[in-house]
Structures are given as C-alpha cells and as structure tokens.
C-alpha atoms as a PDB file:
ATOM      1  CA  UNK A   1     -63.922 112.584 173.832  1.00  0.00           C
ATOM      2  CA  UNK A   2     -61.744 110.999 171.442  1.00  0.00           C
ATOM      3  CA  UNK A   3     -62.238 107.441 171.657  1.00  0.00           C
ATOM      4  CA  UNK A   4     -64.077 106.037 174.867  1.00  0.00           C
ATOM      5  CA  UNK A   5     -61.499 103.025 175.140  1.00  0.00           C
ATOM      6  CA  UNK A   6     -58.126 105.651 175.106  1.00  0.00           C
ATOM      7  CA  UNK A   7     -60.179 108.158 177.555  1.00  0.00           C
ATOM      8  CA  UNK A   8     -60.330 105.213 180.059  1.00  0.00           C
ATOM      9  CA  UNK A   9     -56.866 104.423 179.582  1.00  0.00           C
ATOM     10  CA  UNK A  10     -55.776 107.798 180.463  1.00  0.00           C
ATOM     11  CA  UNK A  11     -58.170 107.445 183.614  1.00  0.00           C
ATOM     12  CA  UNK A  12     -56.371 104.408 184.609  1.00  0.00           C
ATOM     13  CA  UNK A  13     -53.145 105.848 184.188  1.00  0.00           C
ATOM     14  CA  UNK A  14     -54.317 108.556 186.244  1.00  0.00           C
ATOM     15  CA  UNK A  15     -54.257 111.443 183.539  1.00  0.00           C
ATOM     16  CA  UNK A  16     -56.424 114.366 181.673  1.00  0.00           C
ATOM     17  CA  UNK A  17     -57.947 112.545 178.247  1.00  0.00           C
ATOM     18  CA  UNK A  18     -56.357 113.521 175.106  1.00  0.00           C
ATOM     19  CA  UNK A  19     -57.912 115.792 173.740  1.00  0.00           C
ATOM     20  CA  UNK A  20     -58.784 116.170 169.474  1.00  0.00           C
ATOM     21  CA  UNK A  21     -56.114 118.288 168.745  1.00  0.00           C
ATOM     22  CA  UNK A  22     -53.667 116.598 170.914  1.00  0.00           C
ATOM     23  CA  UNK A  23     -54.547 113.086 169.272  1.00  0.00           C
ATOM     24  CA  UNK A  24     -54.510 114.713 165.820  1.00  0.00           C
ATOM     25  CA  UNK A  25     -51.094 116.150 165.960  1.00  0.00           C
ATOM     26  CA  UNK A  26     -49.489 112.587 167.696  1.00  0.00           C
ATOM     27  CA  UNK A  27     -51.519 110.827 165.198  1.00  0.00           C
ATOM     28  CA  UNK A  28     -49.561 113.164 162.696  1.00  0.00           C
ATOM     29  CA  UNK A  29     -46.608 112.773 164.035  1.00  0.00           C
ATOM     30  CA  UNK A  30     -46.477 108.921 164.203  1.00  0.00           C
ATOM     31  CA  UNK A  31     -47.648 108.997 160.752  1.00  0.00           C
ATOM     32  CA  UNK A  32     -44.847 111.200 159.449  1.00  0.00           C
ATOM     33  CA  UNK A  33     -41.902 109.240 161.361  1.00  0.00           C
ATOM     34  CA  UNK A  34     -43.052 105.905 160.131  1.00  0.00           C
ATOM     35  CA  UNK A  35     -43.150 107.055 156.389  1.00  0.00           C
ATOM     36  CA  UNK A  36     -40.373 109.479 156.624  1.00  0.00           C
ATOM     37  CA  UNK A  37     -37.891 106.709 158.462  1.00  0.00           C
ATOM     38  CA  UNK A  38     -39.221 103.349 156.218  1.00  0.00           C
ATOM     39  CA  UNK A  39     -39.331 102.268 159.833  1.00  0.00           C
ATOM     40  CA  UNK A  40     -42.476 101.749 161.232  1.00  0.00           C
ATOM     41  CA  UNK A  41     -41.098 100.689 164.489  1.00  0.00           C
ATOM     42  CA  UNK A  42     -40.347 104.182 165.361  1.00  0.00           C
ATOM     43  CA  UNK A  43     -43.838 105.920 165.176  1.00  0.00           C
ATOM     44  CA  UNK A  44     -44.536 104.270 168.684  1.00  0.00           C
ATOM     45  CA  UNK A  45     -41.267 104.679 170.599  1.00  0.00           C
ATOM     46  CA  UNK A  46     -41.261 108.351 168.904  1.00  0.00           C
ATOM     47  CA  UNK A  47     -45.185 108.938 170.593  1.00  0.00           C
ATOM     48  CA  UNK A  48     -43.782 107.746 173.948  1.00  0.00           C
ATOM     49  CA  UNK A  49     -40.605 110.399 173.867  1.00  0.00           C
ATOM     50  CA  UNK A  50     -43.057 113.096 172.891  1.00  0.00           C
ATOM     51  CA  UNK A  51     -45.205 111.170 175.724  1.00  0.00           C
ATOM     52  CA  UNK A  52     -42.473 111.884 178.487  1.00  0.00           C
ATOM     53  CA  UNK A  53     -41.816 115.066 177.000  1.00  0.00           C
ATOM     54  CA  UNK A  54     -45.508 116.330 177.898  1.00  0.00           C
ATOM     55  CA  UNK A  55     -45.506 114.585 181.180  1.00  0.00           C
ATOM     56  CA  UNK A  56     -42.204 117.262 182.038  1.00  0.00           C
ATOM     57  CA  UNK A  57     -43.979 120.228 180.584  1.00  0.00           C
ATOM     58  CA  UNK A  58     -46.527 120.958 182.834  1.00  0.00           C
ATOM     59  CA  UNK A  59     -49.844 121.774 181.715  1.00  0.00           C
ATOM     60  CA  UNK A  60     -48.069 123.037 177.909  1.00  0.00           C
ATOM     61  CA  UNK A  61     -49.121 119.401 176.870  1.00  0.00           C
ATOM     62  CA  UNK A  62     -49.975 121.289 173.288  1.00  0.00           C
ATOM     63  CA  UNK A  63     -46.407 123.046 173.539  1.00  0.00           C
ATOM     64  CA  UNK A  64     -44.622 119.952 174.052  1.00  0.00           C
ATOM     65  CA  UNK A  65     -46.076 118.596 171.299  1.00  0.00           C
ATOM     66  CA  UNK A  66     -45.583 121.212 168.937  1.00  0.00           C
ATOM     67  CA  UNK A  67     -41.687 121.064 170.395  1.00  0.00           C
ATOM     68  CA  UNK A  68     -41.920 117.303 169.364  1.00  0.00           C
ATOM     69  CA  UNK A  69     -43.428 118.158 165.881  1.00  0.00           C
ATOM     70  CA  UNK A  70     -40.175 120.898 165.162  1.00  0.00           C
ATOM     71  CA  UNK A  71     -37.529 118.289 166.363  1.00  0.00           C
ATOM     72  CA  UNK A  72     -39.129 115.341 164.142  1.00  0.00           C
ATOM     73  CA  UNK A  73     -39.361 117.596 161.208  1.00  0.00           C
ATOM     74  CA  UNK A  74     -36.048 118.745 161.701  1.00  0.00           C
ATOM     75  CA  UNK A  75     -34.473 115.461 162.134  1.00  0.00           C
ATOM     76  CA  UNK A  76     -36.714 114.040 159.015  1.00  0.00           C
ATOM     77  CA  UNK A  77     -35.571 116.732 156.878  1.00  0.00           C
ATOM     78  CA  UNK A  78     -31.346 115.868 157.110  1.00  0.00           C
ATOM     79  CA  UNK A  79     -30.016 114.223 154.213  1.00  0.00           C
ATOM     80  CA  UNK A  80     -28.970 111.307 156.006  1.00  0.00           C
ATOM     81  CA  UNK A  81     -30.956 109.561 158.761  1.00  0.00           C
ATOM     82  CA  UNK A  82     -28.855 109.571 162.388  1.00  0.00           C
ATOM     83  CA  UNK A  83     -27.202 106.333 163.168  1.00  0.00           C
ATOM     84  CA  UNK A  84     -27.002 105.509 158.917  1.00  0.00           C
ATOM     85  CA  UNK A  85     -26.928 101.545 157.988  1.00  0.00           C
ATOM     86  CA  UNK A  86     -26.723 100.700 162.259  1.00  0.00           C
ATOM     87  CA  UNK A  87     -30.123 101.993 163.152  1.00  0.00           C
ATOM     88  CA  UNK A  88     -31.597  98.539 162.261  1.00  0.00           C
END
C-alpha cells in the first residue's frame, strides 16, 4: 500500500493500486518537470499523459512509465524548451 487515501481512489476509479515503485518513479517524474520547466503547472498535466499512456499499455504499467521517464528527460535535456516565450 502506498497511501490508504490514493489506494481507494484507484478502487473508485476502478483500477490496480499504485504500487511503490510506480508512485516513486511518477513522484520523480513530476518532481523533475516542475524544476526542470520553472513551471510547476506541468508536473500534473505531465502525470496524467504518462497516466493515459499506462492506461494504453496493457499490463507494462512499469514500461510505460519508464517510456515516460526517457521522453521527459529527453525533452528536459534540449537547449531550448518547446513552444519558447508562448508556452505561458
């Protein structure tokens, strides 16, 4: 169990809990988009994409994840943000 509230949630919702690992790495991953983009508004809406991209993937909710991880780190490691001065 991770947190009782959040394993209820995912009950509700009708899904598996999260497990450690998988709450670890999103944690991770929100962190690292919020301090790599100065934008903290994009930790959450980032979550939710890797969200629907572990809905699609089956029972590879760790893979997806992981594939969510690559493509933040990649995007967080170009020069220049996407979208430049407009993003705001």
């Amino acid at each position: 169990m991770v947190n009782e509230w959040i394993d209820a949630f995912a009950a509700r919702l009708g899904q598996d809990p999260v497990t450690r690992e998988q709450a670890d790495a999103l944690l991770g991953l929100a962190r690292d988009i919020a301090r790599g983009t100065d934008d903290r508004r994009l930790a959450p809406l980032s979550a939710f994409l890797a969200g629907v991209l572990a809905g699609r993937s089956g029972d590879d909710r760790a893979g997806a994840i992981r594939a969510a991880q690559d493509a933040a780190r990649e995007l967080l490691s170009d020069s220049e943000p996407p979208g430049g001065d407009d993003a705001g």
